[in-house]
N, C-alpha and C. Protein backbone atom coordinates (compact mmCIF):
# COMPACT_ATOMS: atom_id res chain seq x y z
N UNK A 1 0.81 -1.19 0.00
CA UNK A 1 0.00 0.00 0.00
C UNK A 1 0.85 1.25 0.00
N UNK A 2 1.67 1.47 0.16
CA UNK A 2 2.85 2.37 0.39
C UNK A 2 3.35 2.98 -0.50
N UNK A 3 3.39 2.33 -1.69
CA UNK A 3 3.45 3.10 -3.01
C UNK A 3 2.48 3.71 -3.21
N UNK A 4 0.94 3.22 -3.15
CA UNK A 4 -0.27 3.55 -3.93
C UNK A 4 -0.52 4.80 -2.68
N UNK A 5 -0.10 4.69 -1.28
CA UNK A 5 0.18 6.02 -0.49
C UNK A 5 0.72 7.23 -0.90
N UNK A 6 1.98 6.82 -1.60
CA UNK A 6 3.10 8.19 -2.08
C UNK A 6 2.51 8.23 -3.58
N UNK A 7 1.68 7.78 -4.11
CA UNK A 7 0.95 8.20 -5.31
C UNK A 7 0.03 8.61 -5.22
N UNK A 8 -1.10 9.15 -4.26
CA UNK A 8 -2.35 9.39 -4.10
C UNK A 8 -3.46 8.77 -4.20
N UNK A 9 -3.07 7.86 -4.00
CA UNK A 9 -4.20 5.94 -4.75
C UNK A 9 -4.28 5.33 -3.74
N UNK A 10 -3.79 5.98 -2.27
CA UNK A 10 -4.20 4.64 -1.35
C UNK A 10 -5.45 4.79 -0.92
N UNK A 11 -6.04 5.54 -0.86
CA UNK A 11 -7.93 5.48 -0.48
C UNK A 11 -8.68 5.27 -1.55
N UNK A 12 -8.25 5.30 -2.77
CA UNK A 12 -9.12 4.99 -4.42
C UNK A 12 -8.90 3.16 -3.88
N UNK A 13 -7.54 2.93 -3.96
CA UNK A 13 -6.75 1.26 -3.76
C UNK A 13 -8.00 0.72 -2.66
N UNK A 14 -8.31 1.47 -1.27
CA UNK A 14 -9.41 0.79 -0.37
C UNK A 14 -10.37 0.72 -0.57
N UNK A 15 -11.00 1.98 -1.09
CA UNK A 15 -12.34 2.19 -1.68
C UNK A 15 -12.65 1.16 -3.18
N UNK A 16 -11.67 0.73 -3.37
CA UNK A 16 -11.90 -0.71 -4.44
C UNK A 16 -11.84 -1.80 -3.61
N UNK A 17 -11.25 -2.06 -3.12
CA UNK A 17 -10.64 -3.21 -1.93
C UNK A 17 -12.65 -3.30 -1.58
N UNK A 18 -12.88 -2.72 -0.81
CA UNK A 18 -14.68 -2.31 -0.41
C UNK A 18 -15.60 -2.59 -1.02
N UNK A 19 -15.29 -1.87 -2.41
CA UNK A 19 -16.49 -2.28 -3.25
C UNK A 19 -16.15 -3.63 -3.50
N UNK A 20 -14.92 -4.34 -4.18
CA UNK A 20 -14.85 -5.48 -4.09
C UNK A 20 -15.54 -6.53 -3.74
N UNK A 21 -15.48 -5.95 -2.21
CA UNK A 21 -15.64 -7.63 -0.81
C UNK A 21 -17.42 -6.77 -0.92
N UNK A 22 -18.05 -6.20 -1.53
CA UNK A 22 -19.34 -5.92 -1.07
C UNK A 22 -20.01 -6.34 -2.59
N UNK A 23 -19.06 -6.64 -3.84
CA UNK A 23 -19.98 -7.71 -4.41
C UNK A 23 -20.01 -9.28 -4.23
N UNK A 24 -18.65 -8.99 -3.95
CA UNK A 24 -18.16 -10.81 -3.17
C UNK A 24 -19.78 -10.95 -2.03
N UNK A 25 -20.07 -10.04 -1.16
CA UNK A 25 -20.92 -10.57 -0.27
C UNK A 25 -22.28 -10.48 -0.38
N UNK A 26 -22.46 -10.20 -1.66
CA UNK A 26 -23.75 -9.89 -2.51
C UNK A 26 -24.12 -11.19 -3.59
N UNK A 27 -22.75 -11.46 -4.31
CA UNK A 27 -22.95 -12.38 -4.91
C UNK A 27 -22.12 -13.46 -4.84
N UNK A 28 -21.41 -14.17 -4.25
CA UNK A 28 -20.16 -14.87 -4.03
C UNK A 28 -19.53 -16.14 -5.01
N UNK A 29 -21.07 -16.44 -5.69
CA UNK A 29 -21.06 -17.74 -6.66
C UNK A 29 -21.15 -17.24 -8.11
N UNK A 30 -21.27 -15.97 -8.30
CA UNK A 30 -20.47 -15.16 -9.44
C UNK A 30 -19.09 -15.88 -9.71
N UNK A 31 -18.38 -16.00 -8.64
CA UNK A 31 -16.94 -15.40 -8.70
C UNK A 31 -16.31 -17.59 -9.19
N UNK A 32 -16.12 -17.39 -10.18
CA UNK A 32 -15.42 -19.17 -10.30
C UNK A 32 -14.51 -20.24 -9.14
N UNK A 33 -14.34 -20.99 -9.01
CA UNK A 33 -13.67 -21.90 -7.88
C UNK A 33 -12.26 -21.81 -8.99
N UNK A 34 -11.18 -21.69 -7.95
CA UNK A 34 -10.00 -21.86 -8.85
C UNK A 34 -9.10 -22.66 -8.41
N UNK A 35 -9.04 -23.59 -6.93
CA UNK A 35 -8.41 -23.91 -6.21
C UNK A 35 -9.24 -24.91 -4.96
N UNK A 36 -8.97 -25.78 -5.30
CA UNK A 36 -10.66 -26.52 -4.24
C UNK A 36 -12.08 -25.42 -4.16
N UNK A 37 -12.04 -25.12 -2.94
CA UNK A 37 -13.37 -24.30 -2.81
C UNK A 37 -12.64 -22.78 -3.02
N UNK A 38 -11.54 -22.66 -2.98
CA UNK A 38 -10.97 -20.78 -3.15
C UNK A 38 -10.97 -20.82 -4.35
N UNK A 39 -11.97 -19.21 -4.42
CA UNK A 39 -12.75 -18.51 -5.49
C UNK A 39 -12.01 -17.24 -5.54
N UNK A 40 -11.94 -16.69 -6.87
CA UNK A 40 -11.07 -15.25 -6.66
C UNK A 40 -11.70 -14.22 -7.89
N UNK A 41 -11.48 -12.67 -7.25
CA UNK A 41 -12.00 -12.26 -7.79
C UNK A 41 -11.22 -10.75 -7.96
N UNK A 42 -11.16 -10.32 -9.33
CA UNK A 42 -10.44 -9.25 -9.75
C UNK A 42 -10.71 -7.53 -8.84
N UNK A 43 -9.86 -7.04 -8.90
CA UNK A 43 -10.26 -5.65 -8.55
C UNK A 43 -10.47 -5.19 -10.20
N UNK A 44 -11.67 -4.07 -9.91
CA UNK A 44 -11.86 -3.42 -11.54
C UNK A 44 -10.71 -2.99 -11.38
N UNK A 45 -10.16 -1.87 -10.59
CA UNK A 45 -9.14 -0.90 -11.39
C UNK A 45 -7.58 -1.33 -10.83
N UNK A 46 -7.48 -1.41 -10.32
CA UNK A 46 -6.09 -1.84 -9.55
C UNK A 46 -5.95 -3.61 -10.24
N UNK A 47 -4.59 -3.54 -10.67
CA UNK A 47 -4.40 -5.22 -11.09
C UNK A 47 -4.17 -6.15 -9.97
N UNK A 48 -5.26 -6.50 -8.98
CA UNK A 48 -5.15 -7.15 -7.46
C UNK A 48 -6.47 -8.24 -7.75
N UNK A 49 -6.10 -9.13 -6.74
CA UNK A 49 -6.97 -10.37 -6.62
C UNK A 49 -7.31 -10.49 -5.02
N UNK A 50 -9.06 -10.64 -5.06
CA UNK A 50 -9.24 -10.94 -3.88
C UNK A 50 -9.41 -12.72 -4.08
N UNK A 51 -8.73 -13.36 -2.82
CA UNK A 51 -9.44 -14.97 -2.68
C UNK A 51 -10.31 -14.59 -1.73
N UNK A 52 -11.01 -15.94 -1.52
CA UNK A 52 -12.13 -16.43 -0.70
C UNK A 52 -12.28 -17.42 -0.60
N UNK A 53 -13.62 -17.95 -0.05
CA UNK A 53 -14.07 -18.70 0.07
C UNK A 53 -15.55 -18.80 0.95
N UNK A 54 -16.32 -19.58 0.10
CA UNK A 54 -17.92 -19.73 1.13
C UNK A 54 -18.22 -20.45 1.96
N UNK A 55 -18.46 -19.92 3.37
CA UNK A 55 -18.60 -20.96 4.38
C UNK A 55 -20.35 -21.32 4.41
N UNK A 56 -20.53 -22.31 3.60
CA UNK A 56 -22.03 -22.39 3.57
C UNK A 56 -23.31 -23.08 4.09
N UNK A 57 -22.26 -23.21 5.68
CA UNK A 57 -22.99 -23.75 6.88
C UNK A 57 -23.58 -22.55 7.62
N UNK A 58 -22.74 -21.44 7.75
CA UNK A 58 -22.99 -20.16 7.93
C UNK A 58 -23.22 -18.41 7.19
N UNK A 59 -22.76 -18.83 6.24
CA UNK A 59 -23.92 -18.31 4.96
C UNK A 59 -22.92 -16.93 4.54
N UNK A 60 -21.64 -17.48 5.20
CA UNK A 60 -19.77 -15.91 5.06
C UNK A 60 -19.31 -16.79 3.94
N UNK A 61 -18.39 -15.60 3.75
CA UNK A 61 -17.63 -15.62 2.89
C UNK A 61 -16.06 -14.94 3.54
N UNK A 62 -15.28 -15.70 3.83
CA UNK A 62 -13.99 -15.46 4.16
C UNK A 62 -12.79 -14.98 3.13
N UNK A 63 -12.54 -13.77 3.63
CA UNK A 63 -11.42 -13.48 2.28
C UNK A 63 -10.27 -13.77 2.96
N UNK A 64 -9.32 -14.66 2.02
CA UNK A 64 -8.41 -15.40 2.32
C UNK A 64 -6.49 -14.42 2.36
N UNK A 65 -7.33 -13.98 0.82
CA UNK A 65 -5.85 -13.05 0.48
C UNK A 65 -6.56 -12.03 -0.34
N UNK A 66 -5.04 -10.71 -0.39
CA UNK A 66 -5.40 -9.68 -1.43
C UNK A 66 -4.22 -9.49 -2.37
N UNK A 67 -3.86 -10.57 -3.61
CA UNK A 67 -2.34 -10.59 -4.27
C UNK A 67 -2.33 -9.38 -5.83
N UNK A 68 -1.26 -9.06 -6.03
CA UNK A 68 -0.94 -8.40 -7.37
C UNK A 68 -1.68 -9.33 -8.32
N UNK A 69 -2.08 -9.11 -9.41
CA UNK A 69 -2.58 -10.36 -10.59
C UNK A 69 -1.05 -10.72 -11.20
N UNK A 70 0.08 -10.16 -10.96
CA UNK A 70 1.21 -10.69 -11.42
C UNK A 70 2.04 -12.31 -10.55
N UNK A 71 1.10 -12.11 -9.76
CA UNK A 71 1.83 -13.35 -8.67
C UNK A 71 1.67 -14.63 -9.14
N UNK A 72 2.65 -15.44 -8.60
CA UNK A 72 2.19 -17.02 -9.10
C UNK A 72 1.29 -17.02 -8.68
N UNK A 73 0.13 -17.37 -9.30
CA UNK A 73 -0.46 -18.13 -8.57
C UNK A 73 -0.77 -20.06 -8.07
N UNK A 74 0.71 -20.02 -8.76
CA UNK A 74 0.96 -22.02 -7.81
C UNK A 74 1.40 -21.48 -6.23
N UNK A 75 2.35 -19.96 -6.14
CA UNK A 75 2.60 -20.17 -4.90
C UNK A 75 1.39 -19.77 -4.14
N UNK A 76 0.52 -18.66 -4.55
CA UNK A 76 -0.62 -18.37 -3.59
C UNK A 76 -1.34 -19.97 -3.26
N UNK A 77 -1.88 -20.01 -4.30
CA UNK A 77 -2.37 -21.84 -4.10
C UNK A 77 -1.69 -22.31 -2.85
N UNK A 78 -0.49 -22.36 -2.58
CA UNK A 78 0.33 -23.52 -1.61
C UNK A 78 -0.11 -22.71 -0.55
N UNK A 79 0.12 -21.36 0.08
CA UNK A 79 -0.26 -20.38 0.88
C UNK A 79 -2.14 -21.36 1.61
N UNK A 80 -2.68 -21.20 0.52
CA UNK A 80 -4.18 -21.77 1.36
C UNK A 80 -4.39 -22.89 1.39
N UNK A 81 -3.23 -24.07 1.37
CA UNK A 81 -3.70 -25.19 1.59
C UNK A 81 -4.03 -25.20 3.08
């Protein structure tokens, strides 16, 4: 966040982060399974990935991680086993 701080983007960067996790918790089965049950889902403007996952005994949705879209994602994968 620290860059997107010294650029003027760190409250645009949260205020996406927000809207994000508030369609994730609106719609959660939008978002594809990519990894057993962890589901992920793009930021519009920032190139970032939210994971998750639906706990659907209790009706949440847990966000797992928030990665660059440049990252492996074999290592995020190993991260949520």
């Amino acid at each position: 966040m620290g860059w997107y701080d010294a650029h003027g983007q760190g409250e645009r960067l949260l205020d996406e982060v927000s809207t994000a996790m508030a369609r994730i918790a609106d719609t959660p089965e939008l978002y594809r399974t990519v990894h057993g049950s962890v589901r992920r889902a793009p930021l519009r403007v920032f190139p970032y990935f939210l994971w998750f996952v639906i706990d659907e005994p209790s009706a949440t949705v847990q966000i797992l991680a928030l990665t660059h879209h440049r990252r492996d994602p074999d290592t995020v994968r190993s991260r949520l086993e």
